[in-house]
N, C-alpha and C. Protein backbone atom coordinates (compact mmCIF):
# COMPACT_ATOMS: atom_id res chain seq x y z
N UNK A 1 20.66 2.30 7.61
CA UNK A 1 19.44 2.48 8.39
C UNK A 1 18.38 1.54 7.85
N UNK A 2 17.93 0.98 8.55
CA UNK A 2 16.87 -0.12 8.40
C UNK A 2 15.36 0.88 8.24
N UNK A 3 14.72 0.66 7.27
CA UNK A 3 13.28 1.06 6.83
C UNK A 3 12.20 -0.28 6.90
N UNK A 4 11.16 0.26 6.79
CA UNK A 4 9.81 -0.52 6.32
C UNK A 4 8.93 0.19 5.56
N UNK A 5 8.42 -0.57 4.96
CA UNK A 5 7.51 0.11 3.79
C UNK A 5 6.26 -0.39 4.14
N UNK A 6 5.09 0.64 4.25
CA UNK A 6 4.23 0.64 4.59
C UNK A 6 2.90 1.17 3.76
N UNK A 7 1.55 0.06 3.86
CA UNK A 7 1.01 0.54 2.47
C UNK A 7 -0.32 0.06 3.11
N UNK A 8 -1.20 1.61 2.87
CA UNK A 8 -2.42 1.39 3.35
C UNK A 8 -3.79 1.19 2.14
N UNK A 9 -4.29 0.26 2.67
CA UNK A 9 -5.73 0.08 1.12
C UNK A 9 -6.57 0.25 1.87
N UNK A 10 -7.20 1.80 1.55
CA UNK A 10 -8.35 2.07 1.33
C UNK A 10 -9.58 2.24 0.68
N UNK A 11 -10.89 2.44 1.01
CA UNK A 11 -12.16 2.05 0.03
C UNK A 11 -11.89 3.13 -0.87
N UNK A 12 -11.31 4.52 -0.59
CA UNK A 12 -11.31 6.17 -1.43
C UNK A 12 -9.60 6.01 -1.75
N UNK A 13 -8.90 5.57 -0.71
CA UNK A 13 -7.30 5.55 -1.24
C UNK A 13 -6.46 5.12 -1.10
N UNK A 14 -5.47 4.66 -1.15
CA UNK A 14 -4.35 4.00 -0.84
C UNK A 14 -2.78 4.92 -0.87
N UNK A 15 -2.59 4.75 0.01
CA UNK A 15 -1.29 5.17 0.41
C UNK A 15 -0.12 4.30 0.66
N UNK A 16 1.14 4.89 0.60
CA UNK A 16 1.90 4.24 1.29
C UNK A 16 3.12 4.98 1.67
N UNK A 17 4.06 4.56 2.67
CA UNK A 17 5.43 5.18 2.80
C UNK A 17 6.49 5.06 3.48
N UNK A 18 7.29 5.10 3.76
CA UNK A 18 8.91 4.60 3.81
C UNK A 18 9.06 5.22 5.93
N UNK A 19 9.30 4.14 6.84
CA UNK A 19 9.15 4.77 7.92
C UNK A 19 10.84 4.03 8.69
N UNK A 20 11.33 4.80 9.40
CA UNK A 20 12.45 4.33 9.67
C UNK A 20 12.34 3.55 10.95
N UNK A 21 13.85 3.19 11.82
CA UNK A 21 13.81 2.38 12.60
C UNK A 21 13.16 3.07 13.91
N UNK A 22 13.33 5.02 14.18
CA UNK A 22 12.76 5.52 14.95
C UNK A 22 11.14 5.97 14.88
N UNK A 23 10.90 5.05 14.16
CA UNK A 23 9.40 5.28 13.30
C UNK A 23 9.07 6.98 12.49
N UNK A 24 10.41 7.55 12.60
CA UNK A 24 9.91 8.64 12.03
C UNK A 24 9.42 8.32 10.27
N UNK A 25 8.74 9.14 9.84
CA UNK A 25 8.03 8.91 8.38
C UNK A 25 8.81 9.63 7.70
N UNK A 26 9.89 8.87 6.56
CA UNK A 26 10.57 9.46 5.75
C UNK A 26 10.23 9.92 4.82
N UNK A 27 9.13 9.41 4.11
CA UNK A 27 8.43 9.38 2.35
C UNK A 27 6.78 9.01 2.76
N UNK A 28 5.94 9.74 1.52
CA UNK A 28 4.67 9.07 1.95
C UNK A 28 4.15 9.80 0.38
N UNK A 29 3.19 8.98 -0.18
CA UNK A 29 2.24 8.89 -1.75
C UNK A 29 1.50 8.53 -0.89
N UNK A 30 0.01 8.87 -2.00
CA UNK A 30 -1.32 8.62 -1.87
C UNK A 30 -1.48 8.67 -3.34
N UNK A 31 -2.66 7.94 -3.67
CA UNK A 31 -3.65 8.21 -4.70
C UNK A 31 -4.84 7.47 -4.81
N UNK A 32 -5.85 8.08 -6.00
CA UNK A 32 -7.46 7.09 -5.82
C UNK A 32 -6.99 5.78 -5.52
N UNK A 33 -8.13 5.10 -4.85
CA UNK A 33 -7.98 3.65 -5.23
C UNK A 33 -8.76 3.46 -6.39
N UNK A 34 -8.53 2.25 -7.07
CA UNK A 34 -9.42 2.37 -8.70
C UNK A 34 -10.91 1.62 -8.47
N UNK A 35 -11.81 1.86 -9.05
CA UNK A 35 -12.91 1.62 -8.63
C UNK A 35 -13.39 0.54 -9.33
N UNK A 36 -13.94 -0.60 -8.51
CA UNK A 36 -14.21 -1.78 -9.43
C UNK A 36 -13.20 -2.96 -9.02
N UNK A 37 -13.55 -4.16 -10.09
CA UNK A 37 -12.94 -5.19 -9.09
C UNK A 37 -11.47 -5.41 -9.61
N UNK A 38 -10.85 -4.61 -10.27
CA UNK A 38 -9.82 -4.42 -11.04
C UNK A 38 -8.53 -5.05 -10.24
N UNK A 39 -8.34 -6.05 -9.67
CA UNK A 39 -7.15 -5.86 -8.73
C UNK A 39 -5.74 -5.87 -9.67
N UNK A 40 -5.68 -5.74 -11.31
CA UNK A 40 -4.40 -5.64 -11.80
C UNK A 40 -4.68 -4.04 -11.48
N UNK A 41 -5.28 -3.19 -11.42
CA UNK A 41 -5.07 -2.10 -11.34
C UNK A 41 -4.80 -1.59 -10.06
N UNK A 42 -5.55 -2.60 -9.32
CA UNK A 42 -5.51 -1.62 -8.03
C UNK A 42 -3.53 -1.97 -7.32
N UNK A 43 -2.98 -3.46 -7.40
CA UNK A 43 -1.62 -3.78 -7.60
C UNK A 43 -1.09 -2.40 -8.33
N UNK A 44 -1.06 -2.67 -9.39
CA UNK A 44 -0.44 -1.41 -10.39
C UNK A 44 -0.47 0.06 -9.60
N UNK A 45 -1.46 0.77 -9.45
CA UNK A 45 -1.27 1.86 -8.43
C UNK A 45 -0.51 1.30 -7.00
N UNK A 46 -0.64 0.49 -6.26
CA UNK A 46 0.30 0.35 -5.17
C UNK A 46 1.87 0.12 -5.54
N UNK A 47 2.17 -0.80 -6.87
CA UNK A 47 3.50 -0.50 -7.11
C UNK A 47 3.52 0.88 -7.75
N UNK A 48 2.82 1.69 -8.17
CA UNK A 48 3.37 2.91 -8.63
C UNK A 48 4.08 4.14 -7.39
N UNK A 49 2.85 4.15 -6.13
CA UNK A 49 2.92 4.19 -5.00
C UNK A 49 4.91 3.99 -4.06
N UNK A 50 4.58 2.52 -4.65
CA UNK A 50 5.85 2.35 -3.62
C UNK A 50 7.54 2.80 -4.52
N UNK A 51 7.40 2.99 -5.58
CA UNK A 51 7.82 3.35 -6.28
C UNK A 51 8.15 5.09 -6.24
N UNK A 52 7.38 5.88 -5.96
CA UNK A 52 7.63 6.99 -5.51
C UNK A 52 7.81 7.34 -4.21
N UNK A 53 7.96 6.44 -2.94
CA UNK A 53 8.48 6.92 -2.10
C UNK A 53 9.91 6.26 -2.24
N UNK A 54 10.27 6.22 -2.60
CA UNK A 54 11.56 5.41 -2.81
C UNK A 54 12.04 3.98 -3.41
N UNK A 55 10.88 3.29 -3.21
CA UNK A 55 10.96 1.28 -3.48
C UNK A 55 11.36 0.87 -2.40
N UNK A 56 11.12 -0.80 -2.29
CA UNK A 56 11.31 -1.34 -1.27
C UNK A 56 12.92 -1.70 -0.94
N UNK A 57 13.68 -1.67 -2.15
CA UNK A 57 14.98 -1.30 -1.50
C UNK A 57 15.61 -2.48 -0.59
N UNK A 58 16.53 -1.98 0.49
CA UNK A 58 16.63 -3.19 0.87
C UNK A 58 15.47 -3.00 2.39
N UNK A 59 14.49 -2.72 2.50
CA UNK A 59 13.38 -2.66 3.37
C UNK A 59 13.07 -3.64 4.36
N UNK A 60 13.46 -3.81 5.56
CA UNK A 60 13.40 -4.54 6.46
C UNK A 60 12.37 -5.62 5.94
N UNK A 61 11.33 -4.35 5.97
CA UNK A 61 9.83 -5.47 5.91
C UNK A 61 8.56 -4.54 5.13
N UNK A 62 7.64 -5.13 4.26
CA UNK A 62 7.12 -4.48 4.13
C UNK A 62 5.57 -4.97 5.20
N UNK A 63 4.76 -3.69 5.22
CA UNK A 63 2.97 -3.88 5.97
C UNK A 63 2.00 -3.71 5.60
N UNK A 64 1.35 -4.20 5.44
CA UNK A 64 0.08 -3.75 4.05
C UNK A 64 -1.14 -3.39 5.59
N UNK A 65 -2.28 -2.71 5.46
CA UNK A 65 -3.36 -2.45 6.25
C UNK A 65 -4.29 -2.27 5.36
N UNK A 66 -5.47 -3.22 5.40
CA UNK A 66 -6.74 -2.86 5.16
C UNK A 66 -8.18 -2.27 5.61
N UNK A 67 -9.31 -1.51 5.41
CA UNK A 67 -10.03 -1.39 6.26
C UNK A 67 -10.84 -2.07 7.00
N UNK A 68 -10.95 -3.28 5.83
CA UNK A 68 -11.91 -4.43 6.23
C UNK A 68 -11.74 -5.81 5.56
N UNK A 69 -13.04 -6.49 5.76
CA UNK A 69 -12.72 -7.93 4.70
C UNK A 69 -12.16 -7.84 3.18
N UNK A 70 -11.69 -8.23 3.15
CA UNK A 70 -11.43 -8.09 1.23
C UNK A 70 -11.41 -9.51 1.16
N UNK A 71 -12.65 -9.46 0.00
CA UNK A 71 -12.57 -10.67 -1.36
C UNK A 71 -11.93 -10.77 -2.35
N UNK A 72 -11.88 -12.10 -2.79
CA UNK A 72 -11.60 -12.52 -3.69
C UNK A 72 -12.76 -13.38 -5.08
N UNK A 73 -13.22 -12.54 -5.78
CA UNK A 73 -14.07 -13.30 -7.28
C UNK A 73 -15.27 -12.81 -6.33
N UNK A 74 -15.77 -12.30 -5.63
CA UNK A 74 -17.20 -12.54 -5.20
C UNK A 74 -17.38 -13.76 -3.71
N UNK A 75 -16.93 -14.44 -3.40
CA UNK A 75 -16.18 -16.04 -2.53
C UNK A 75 -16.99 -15.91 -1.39
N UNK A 76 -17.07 -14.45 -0.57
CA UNK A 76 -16.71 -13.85 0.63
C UNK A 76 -18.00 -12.88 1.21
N UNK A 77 -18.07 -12.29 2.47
CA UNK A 77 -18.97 -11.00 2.74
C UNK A 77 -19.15 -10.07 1.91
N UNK A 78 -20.25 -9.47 1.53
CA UNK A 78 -20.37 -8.55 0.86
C UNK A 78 -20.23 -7.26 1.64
């Protein structure tokens, strides 16, 4: 059965989880997002994330969703 792994970044949380070919939702984590410009941390919680719904495995594909712009160093919209 073919999966995708799916991983949402939010400003309060990030989620993610394992959805099959009938889109039903097999697996699903959440936790804080980390606060600050930390992105080894905020990485680190999303692999911890994908890691407890199963891993990406052999995963069709994975999808990341954000809420909005995201920067990089400051570069960008505030």
């Amino acid at each position: 059965m073919r999966t995708v792994v799916a991983i949402d970044v939010g400003g309060t949380k990030l989620a993610a989880g394992i959805v099959d070919e009938q889109g039903e939702l097999r697996a699903r984590a959440q936790a804080p997002t980390p606060a600050g410009d930390d992105a080894e941390a905020l990485f680190g919680v999303i692999a911890g994330l994908i890691d407890e719904v199963g891993g990406i495995g052999d995963a069709a594909a994975v999808g990341v969703g954000t809420g909005g712009p995201m920067t990089r160093g400051g570069d960008g919209p505030s």
